[in-house]
Protein backbone atom coordinates (compact mmCIF):
# COMPACT_ATOMS: atom_id res chain seq x y z
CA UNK A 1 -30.16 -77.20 -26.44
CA UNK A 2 -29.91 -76.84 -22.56
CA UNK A 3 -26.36 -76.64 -22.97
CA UNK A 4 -27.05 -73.45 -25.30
CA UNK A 5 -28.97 -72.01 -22.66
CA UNK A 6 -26.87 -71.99 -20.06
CA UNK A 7 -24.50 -70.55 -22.53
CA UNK A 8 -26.63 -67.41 -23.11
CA UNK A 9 -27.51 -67.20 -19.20
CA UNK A 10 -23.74 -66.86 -18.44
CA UNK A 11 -22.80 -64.36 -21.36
CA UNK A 12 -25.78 -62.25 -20.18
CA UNK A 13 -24.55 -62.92 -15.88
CA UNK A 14 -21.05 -62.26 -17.15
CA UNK A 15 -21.87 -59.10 -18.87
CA UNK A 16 -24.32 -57.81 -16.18
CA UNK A 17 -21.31 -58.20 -13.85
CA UNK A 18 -18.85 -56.50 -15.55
CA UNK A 19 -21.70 -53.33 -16.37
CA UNK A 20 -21.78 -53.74 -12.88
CA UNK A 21 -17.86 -53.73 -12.10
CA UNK A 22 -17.81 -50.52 -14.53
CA UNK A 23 -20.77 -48.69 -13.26
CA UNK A 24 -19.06 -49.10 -9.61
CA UNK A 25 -16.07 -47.43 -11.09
CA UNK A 26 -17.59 -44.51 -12.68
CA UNK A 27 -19.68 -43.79 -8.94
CA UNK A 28 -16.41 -44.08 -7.19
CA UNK A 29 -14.23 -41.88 -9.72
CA UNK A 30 -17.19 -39.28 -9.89
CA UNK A 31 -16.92 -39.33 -6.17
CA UNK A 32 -13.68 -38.98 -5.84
CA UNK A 33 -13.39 -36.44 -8.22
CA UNK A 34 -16.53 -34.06 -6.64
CA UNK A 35 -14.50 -35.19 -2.71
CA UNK A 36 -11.81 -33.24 -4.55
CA UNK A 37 -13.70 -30.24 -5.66
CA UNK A 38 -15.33 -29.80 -2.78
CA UNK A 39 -12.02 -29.95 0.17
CA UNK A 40 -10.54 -27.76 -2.75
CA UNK A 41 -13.48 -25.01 -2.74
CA UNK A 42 -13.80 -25.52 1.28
CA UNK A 43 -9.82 -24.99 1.64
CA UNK A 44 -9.98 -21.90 -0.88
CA UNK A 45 -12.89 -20.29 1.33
CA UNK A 46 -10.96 -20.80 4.35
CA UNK A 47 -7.51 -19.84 3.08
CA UNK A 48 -9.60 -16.57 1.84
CA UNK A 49 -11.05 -16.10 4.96
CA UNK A 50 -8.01 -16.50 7.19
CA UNK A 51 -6.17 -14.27 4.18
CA UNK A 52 -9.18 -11.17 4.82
CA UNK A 53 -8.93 -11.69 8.98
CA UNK A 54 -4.98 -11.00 7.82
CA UNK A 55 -5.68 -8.22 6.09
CA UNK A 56 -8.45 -6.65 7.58
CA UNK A 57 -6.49 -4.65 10.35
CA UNK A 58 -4.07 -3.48 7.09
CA UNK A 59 -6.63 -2.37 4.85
CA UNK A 60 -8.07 -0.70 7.90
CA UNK A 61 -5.21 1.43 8.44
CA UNK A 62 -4.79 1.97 4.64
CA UNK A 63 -7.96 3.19 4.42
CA UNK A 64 -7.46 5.73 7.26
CA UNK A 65 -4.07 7.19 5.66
CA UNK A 66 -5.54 7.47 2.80
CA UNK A 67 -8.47 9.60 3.86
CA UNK A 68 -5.88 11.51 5.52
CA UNK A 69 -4.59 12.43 2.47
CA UNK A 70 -7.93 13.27 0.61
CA UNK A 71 -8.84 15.73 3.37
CA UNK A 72 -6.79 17.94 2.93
CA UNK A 73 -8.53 18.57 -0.29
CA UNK A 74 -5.35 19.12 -2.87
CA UNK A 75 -6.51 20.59 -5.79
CA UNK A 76 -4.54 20.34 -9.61
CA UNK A 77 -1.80 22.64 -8.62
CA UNK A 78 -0.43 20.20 -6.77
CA UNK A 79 0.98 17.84 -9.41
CA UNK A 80 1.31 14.29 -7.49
CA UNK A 81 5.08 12.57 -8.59
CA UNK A 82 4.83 9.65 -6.44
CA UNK A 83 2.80 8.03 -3.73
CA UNK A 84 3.76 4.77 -1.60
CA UNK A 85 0.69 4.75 1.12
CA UNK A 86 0.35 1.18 3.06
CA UNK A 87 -1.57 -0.05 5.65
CA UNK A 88 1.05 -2.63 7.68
CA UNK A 89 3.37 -1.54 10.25
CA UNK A 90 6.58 -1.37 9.17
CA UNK A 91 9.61 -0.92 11.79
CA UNK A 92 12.99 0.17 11.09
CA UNK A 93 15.45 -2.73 11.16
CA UNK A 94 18.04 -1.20 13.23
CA UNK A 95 15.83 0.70 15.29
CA UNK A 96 12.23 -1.34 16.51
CA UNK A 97 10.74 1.75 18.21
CA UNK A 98 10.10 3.10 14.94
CA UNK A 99 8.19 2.87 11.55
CA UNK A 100 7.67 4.35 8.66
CA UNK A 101 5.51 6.40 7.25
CA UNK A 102 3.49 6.39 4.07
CA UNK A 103 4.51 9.64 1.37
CA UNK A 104 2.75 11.40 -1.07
CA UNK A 105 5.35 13.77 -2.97
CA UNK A 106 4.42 16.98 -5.18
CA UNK A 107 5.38 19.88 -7.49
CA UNK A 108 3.89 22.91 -6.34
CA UNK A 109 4.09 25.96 -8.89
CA UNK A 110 4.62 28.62 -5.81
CA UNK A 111 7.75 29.69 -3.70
CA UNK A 112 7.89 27.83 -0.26
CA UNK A 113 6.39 30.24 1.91
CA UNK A 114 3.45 30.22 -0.33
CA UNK A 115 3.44 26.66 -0.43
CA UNK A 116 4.41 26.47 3.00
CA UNK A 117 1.11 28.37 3.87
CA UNK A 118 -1.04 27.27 1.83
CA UNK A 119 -0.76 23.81 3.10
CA UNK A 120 -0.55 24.18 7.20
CA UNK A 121 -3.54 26.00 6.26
CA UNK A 122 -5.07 22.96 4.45
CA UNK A 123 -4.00 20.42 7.33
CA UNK A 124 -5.09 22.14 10.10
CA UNK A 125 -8.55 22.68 8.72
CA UNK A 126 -8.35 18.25 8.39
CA UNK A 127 -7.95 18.13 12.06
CA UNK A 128 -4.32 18.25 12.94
CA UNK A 129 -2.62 20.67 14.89
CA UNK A 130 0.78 21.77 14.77
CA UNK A 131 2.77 21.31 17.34
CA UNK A 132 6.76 21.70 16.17
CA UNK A 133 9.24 22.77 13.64
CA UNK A 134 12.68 20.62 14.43
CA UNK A 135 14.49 22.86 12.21
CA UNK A 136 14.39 26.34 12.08
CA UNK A 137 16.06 28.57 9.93
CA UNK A 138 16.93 25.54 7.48
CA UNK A 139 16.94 26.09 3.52
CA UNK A 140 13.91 24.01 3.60
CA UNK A 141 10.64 24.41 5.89
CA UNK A 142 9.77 20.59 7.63
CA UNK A 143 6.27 21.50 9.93
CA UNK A 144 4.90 18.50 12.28
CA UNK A 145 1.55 18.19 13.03
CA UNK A 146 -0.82 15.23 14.93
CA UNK A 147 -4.59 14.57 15.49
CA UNK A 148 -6.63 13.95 18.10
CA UNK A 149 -6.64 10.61 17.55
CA UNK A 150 -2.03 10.37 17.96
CA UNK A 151 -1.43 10.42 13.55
CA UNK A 152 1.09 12.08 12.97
CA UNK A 153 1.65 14.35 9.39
CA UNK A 154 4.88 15.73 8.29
CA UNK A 155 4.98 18.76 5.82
CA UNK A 156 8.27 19.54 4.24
CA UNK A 157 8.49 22.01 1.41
CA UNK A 158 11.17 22.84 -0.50
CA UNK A 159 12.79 24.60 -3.38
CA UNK A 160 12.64 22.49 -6.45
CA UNK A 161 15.25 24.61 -8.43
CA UNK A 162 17.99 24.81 -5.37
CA UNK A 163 16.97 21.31 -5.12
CA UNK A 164 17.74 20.14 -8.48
CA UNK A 165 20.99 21.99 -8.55
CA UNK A 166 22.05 20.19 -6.01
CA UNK A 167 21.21 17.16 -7.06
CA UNK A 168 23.17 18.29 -10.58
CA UNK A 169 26.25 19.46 -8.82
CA UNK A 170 26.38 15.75 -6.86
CA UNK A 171 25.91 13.91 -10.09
CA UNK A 172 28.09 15.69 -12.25
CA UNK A 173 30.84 16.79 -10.12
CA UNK A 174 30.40 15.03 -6.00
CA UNK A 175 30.97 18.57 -4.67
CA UNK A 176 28.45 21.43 -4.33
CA UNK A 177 28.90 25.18 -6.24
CA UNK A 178 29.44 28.18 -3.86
CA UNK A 179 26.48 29.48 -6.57
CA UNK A 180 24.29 26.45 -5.40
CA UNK A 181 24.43 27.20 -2.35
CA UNK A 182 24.02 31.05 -2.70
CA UNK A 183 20.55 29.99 -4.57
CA UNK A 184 17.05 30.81 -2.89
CA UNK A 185 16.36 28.73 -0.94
CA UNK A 186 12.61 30.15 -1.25
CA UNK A 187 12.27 29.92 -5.45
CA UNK A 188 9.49 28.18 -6.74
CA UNK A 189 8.25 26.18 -7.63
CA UNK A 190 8.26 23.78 -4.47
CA UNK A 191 9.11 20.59 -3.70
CA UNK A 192 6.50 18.95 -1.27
CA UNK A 193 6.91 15.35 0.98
CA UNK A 194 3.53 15.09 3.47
CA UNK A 195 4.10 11.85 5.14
CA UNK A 196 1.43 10.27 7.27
CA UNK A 197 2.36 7.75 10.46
CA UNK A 198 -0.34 6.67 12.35
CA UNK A 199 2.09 5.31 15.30
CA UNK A 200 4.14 7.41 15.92
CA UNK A 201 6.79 10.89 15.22
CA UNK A 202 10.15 9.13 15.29
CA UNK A 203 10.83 9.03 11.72
């Protein structure tokens, strides 16, 4: 009879230790397993942070371009065909001491001197001031302008028919028509690049 229960006291020690055993097991896997969690949310916060103090200088400067652009106050009749705005410097390759600059391009339905006036009107009154046209008397008008703060805007305007002709003439036969070149170079409607550099003119 004493023998039996010494029996039972060791099945019951023998299971209390191994509840014991297991129970240790499940505290150290549950801890392991919230240790994890938690470097993994603390790394993601500070790869997030370092990621936005990155950033922050970029977005900055996107911001400012693109306010640029939304002051001078475009209305619909200036049909937007592409856009590549960005905030990081980017230098030329071959040439460090310059970068380029973000574009907006349109489709204005006017002739070029129209165009041409309506928007050195419309860029002036957002705070820049012209201050050079590099090429005179070219079939196309390019206008530069810069703000009191050193940005820099380039207006070039263009005619989108003379254009397109000779872009047609290049693809179809690698030389340019005599009656290409004879077209006005002042038909609408108008081609229009504004690019914005917030460095500097070199481009």
């Amino acid at each position: 009879m004493l023998m039996l229960i010494d029996n039972d006291a060791m099945v019951r020690k023998s299971k209390k230790t191994k509840m014991t055993i297991k129970s240790k097991y499940i505290i150290a896997v549950v801890g392991i397993l919230l240790l994890s969690f938690l470097t993994g949310a603390f790394g993601y916060q500070l790869r997030d942070s370092q990621v936005n103090g990155v950033n922050a200088p970029i977005n900055t400067r996107k911001d400012r371009i693109t306010a640029i652009y939304k002051s001078l106050n475009l209305n619909d009749d200036y049909q937007l065909q592409s856009s590549n705005i960005f905030g990081d410097k980017r230098v030329y390759s071959w040439d460090k001491s310059r970068t380029y600059a973000s574009s907006q391009t349109y489709e204005r339905g006017a002739d070029v001197q129209t165009t041409v006036a309506e928007l050195r009107k419309a860029i002036q009154a957002a705070g820049f001031d012209y201050f050079e046209e590099p090429y005179p008397g070219s079939t196309f008008t390019e206008l530069h302008f810069k703000s009191v703060r050193s940005e820099y805007l380039r207006l070039t305007v263009s005619s989108k028919p003379r254009d397109d002709a000779l872009r047609n003439d290049e693809l179809m036969t690698k030389t340019v028509s005599a009656a290409t070149i004879a077209l006005d170079p002042n038909a609408g409607p108008s081609n229009v690049i504004i690019k914005v550099n917030l460095d500097d003119n070199n481009e």
